[in-house]
Protein backbone atom coordinates (compact mmCIF):
# COMPACT_ATOMS: atom_id res chain seq x y z
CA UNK A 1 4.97 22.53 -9.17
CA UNK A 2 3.62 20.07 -7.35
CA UNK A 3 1.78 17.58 -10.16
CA UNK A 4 0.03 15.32 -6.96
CA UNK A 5 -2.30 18.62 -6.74
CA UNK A 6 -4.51 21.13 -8.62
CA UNK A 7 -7.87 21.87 -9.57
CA UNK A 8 -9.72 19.45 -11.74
CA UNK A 9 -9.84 20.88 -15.28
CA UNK A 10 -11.09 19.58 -18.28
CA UNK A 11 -8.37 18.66 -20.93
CA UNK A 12 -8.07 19.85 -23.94
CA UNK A 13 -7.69 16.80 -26.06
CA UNK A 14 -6.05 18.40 -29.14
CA UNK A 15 -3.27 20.29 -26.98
CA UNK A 16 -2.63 17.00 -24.61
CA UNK A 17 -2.02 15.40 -28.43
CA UNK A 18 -0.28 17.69 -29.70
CA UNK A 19 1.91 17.83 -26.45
CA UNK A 20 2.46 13.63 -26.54
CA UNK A 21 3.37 14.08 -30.63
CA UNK A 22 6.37 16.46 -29.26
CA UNK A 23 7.47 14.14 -26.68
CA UNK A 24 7.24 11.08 -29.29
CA UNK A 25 9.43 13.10 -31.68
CA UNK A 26 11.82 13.95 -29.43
CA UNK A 27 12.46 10.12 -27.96
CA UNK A 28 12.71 8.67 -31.50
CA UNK A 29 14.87 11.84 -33.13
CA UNK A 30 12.58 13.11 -35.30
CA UNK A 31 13.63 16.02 -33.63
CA UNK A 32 16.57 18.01 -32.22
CA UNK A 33 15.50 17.63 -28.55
CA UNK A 34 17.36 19.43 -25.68
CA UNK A 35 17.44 19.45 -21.64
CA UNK A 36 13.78 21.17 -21.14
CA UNK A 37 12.31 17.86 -23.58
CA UNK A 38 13.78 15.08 -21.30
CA UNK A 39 12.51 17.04 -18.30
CA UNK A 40 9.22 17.18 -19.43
CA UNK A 41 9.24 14.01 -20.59
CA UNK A 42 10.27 12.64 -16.86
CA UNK A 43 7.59 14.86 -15.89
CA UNK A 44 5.26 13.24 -18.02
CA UNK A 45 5.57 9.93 -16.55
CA UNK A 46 5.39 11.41 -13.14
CA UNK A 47 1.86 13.38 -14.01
CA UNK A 48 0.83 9.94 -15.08
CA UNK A 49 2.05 7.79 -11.95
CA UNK A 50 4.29 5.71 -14.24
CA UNK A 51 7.92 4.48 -14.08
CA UNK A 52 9.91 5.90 -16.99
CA UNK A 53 10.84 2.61 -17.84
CA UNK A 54 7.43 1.60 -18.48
CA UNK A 55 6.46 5.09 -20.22
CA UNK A 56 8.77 4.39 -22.48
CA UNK A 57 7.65 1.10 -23.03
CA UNK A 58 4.18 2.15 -23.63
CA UNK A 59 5.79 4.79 -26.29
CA UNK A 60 7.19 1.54 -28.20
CA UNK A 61 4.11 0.33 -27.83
CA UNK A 62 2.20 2.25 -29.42
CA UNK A 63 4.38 2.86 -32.58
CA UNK A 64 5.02 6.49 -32.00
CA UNK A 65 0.92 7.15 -32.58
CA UNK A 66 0.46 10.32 -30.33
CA UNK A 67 -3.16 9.49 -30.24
CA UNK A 68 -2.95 5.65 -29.08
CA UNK A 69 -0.34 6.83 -26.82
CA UNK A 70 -3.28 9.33 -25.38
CA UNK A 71 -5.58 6.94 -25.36
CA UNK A 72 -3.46 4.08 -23.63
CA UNK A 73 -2.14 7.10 -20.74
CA UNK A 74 -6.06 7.76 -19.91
CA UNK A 75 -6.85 3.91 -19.18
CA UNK A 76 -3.88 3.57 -16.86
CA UNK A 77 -5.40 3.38 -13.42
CA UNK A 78 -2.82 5.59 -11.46
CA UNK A 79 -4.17 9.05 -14.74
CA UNK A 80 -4.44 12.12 -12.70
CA UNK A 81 -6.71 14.63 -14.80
CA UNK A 82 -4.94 17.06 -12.02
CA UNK A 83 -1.37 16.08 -12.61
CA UNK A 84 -1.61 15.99 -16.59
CA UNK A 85 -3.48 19.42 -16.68
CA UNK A 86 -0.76 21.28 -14.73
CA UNK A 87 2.37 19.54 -16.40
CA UNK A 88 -0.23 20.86 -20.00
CA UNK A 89 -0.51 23.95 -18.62
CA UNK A 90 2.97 24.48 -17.88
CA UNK A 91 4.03 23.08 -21.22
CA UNK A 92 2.10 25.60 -22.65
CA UNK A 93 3.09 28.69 -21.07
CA UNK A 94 7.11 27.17 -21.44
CA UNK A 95 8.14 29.65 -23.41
CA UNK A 96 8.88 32.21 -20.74
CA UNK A 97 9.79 29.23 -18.75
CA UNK A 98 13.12 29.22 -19.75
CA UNK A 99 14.36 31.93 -17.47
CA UNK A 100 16.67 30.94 -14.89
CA UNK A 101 15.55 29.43 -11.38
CA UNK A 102 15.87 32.91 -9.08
CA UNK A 103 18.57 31.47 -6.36
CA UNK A 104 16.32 32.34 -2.90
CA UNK A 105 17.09 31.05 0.46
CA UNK A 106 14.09 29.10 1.79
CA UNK A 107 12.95 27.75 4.91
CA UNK A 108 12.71 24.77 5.86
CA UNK A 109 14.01 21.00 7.95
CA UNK A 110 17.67 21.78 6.86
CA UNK A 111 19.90 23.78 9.43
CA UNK A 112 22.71 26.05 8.29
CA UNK A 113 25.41 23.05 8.82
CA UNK A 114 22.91 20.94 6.70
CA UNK A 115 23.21 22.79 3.97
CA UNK A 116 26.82 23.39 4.32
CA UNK A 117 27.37 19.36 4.35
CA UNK A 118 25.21 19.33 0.92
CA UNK A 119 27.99 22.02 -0.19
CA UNK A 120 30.62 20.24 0.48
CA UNK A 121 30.02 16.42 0.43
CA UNK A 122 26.81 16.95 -1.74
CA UNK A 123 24.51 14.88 0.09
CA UNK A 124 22.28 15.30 2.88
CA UNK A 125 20.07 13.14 5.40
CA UNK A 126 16.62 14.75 6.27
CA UNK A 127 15.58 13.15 9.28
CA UNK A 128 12.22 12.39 10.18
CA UNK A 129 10.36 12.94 6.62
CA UNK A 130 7.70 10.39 8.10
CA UNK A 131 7.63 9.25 11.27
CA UNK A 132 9.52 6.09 12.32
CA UNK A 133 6.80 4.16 12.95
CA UNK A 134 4.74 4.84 10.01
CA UNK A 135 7.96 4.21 8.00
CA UNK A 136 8.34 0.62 9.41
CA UNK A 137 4.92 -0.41 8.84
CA UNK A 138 5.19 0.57 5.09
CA UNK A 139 8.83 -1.90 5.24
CA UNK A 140 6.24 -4.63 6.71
CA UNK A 141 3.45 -3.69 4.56
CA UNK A 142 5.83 -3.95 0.99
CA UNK A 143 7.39 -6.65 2.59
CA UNK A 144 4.04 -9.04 3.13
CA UNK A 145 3.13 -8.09 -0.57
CA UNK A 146 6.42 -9.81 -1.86
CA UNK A 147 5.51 -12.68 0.32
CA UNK A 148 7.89 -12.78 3.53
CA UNK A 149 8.26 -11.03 6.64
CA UNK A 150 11.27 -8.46 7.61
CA UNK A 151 11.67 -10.60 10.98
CA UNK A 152 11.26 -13.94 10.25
CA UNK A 153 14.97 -14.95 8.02
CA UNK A 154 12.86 -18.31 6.63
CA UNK A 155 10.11 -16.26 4.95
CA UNK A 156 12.63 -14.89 2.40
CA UNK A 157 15.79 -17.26 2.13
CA UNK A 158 14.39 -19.10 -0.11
CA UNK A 159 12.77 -16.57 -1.98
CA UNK A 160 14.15 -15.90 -5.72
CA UNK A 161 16.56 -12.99 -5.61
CA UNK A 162 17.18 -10.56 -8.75
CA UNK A 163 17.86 -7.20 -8.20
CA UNK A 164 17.10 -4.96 -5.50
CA UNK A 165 14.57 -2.96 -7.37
CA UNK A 166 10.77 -3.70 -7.16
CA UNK A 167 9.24 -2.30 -10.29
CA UNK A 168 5.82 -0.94 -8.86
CA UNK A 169 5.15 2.53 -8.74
CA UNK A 170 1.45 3.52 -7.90
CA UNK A 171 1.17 1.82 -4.59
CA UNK A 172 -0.86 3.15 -1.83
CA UNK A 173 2.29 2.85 0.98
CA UNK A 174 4.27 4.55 -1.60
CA UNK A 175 2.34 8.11 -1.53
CA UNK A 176 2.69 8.68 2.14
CA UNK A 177 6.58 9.93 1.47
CA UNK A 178 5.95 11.78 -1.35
CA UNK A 179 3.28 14.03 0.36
CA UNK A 180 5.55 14.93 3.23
CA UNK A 181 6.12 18.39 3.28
CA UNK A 182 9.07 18.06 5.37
CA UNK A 183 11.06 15.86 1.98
CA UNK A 184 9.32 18.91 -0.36
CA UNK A 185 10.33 21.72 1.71
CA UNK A 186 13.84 20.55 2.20
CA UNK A 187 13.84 19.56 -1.58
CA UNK A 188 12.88 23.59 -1.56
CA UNK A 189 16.07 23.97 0.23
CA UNK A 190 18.47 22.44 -2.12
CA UNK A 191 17.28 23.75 -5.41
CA UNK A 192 16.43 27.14 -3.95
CA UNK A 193 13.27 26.87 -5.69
CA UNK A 194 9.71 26.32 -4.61
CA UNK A 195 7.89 25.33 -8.00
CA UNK A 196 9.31 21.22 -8.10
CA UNK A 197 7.81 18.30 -9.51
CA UNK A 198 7.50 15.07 -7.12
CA UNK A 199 8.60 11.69 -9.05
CA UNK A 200 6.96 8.53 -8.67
CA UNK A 201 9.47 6.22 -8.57
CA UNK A 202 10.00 2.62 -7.29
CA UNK A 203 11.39 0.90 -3.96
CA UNK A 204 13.95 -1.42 -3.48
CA UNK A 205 14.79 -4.18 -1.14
CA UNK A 206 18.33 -5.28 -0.73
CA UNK A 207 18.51 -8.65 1.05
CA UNK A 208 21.55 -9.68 3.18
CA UNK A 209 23.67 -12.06 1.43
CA UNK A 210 23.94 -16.58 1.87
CA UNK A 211 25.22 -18.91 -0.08
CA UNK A 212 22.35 -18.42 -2.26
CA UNK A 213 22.25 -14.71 -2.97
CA UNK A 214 25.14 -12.41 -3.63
CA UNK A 215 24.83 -8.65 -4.45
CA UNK A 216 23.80 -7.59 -7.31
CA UNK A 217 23.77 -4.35 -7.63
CA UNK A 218 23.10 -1.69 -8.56
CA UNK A 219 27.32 -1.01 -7.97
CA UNK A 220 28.47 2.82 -8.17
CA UNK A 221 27.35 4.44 -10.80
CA UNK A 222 26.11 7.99 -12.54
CA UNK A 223 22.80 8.58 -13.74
CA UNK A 224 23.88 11.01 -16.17
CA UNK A 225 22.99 12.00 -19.55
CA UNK A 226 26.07 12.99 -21.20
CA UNK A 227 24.87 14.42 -24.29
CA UNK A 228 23.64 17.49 -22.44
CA UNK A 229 25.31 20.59 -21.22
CA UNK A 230 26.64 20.62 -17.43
CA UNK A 231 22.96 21.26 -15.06
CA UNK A 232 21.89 20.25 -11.62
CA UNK A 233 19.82 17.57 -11.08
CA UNK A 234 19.27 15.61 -7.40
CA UNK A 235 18.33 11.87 -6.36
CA UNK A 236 17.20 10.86 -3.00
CA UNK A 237 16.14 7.87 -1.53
CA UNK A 238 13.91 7.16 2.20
CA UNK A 239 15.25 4.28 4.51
CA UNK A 240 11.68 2.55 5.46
CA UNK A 241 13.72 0.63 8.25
CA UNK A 242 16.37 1.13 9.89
CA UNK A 243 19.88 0.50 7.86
CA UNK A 244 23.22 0.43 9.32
CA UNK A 245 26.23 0.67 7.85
CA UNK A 246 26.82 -3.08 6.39
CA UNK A 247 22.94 -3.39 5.87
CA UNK A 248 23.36 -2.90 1.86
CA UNK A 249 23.32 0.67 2.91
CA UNK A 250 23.04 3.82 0.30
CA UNK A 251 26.50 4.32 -0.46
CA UNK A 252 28.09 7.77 -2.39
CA UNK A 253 31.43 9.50 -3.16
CA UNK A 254 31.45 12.18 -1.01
CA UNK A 255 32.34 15.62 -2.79
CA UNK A 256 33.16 13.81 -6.49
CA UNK A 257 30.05 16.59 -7.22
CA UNK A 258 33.05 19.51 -6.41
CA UNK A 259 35.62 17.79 -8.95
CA UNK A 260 33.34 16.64 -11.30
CA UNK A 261 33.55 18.61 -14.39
CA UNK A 262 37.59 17.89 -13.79
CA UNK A 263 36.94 14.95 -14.04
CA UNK A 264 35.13 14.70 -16.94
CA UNK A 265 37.92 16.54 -18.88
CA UNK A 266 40.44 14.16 -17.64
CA UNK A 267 38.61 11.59 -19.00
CA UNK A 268 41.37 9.91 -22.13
CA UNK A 269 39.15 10.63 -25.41
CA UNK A 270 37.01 7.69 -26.54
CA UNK A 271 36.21 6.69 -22.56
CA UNK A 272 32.85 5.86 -21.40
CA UNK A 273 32.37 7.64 -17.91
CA UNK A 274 29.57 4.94 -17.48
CA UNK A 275 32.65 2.25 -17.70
CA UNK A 276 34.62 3.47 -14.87
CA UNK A 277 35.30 2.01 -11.71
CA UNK A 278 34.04 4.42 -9.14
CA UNK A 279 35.51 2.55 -5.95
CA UNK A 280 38.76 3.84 -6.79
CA UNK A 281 37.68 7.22 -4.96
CA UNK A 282 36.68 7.46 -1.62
CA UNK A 283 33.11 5.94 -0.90
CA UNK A 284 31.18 5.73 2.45
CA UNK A 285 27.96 3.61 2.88
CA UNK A 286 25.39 5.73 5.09
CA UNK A 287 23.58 4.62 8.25
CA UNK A 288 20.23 6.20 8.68
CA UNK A 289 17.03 5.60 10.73
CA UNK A 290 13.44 4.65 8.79
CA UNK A 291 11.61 7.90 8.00
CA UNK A 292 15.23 9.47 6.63
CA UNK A 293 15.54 10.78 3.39
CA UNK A 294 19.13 10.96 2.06
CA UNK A 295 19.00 13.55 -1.05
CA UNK A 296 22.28 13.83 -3.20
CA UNK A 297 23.82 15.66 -6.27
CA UNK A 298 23.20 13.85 -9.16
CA UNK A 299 27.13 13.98 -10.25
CA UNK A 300 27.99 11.66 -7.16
CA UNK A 301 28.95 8.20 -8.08
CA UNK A 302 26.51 6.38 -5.98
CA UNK A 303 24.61 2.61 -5.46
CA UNK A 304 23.44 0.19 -2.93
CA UNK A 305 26.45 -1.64 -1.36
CA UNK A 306 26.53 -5.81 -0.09
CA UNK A 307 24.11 -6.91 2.85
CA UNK A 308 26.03 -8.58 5.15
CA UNK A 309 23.57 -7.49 8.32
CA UNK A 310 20.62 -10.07 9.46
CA UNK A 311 17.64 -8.09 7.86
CA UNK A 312 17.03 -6.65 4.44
CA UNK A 313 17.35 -2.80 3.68
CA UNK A 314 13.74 -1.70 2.33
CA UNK A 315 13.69 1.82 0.52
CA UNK A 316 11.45 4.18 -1.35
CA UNK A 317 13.60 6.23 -4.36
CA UNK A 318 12.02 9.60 -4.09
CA UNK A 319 13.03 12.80 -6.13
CA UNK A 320 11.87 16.65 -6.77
CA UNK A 321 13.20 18.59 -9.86
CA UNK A 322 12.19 21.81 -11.40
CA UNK A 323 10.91 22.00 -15.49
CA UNK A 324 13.11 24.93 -15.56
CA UNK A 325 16.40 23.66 -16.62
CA UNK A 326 19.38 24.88 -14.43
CA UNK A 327 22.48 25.00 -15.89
CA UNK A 328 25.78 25.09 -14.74
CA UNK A 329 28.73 27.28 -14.92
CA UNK A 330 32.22 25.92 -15.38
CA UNK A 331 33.79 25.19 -12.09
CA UNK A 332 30.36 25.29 -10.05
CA UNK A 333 28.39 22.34 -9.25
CA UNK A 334 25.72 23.99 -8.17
């Protein structure tokens, strides 16, 4: 399902209600929630154009009032009536949504050794989502609204440094990779599905490190939520210049995805999984050209790494899930 598209329909203000009073009693337990709620709940601050961060800010907000909430969603300036009225419309006919995804082999960017590197290493790079060139000019472009340019080291030494992420979401620059129909159809590939939701998420910039700025972050990590059953999720992330190796590249442990659930078990009772140290496995920081997409299993421990190159790493997060939730069987990771 692609939410960037559809027919303009008129919404039915009762259901969209109804449909935001759900979602509110889900995110402050009022009610047993489960996998299918937090998707559409992601989904909901997709249809929207909004960072989840923020979406859930606006739910404190608005003191868990499903019709404020309503109200402030339609005032935001990035509302689609198109997105919201196919995420309603799917939330509506969601009870026969709950079949499982039908595994079919799809065409698209991703060769057969492509997709046998995502099966064994569980990440991919998709080259060429945009072109090169139109990649770069976004870097400059993001780059001259933070005030600095990518060639010019004196335009952002001295600028303050937090962390890498840039919390904006509904930029123009930041649509032209999440229309590509190469990055959909080879998100196609990977979930074996066609019907996928496109996130609007943030970029990043990761700036090389001086004696004023050291990394911060974000160090390897999962972006997991425990409290669910075992399912497949991805991430991805487009290089909008070109990052080497040392350039505070993307940086993943390669096959963790195949002894994950092991892993998990392993774990002494009472551990945290968010608390440990992920560089004790086998990590490798990946070199990619701007344009490339680099799409990985959500159950690799992954994060930016230290710049110590001469230019900063500029990147768009960029993601595709389906609202049908796919579980996982023990031992598969897929």
């Amino acid at each position: 399902m692609d939410l960037a598209h559809g027919k303009t329909e008129m919404i039915d203000e009762q259901k969209a209600v109804a449909f935001l009073q759900r979602q509110i009693e889900v995110y402050f337990n009022k009610s047993n929630g489960d996998l299918r709620d937090c998707l559409y709940s992601r989904a909901l601050s997709d249809a929207v154009g909004l960072g989840m961060q923020v979406y859930m800010n606006m739910l404190h907000s608005c003191n868990a009032n499903a019709e404020k909430l309503w109200r402030e969603l339609k005032q935001q300036k990035s509302f689609s009536a198109n997105r919201y009225c196919s995420l309603l419309g799917s939330w509506l006919a969601s009870s026969e949504n709950l079949q499982k995804n039908s595994h079919q082999s799809l065409p698209g960017p991703l060769s057969s050794s492509d997709l046998e590197h995502w099966q064994e290493y569980g990440y991919v790079i998709v080259k060429n989502i945009i072109a090169r060139e139109t990649a770069l000019d976004i870097a400059n472009s993001l780059a001259q609204r933070k005030g600095f340019a990518l060639d010019d080291s004196e335009s952002w030494h001295n600028l303050p440094k937090g962390p890498i992420w840039q919390r904006q979401f509904d930029l123009p620059e930041l649509e032209i990779a999440r229309q590509s129909k190469i990055a959909l159809n080879a998100f196609q590939q990977v979930w074996q599905c066609q019907d996928l939701v496109i996130t609007r998420d943030q970029y990043s910039i990761n700036f090389p490190e001086s004696h004023k700025h050291c990394f911060q972050g974000p160090k390897l990590h999962l972006d997991v939520d425990f409290n669910f059953p075992m399912h497949f999720k991805t991430q991805g992330i487009v290089y909008l210049n070109d990052v080497a190796a040392d350039q505070g590249a993307f940086t993943v442990c390669p096959g963790f995805h195949l002894n994950y659930q092991n892993w998990i078990n392993s774990l002494p009772s009472g551990t945290d999984p968010n608390e440990v140290d992920f560089y004790q496995f086998p990590h490798k920081s990946i070199a990619a050209e701007a344009g490339d997409l680099i799409i990985w299993h959500h159950w690799l421990p992954h994060g930016a790494s230290p710049n110590h190159h001469q230019s900063p790493r500029v990147a768009q997060y960029l993601d595709m899930y389906s609202l049908t939730p796919r579980y996982v069987a023990p031992g598969n990771a897929f």
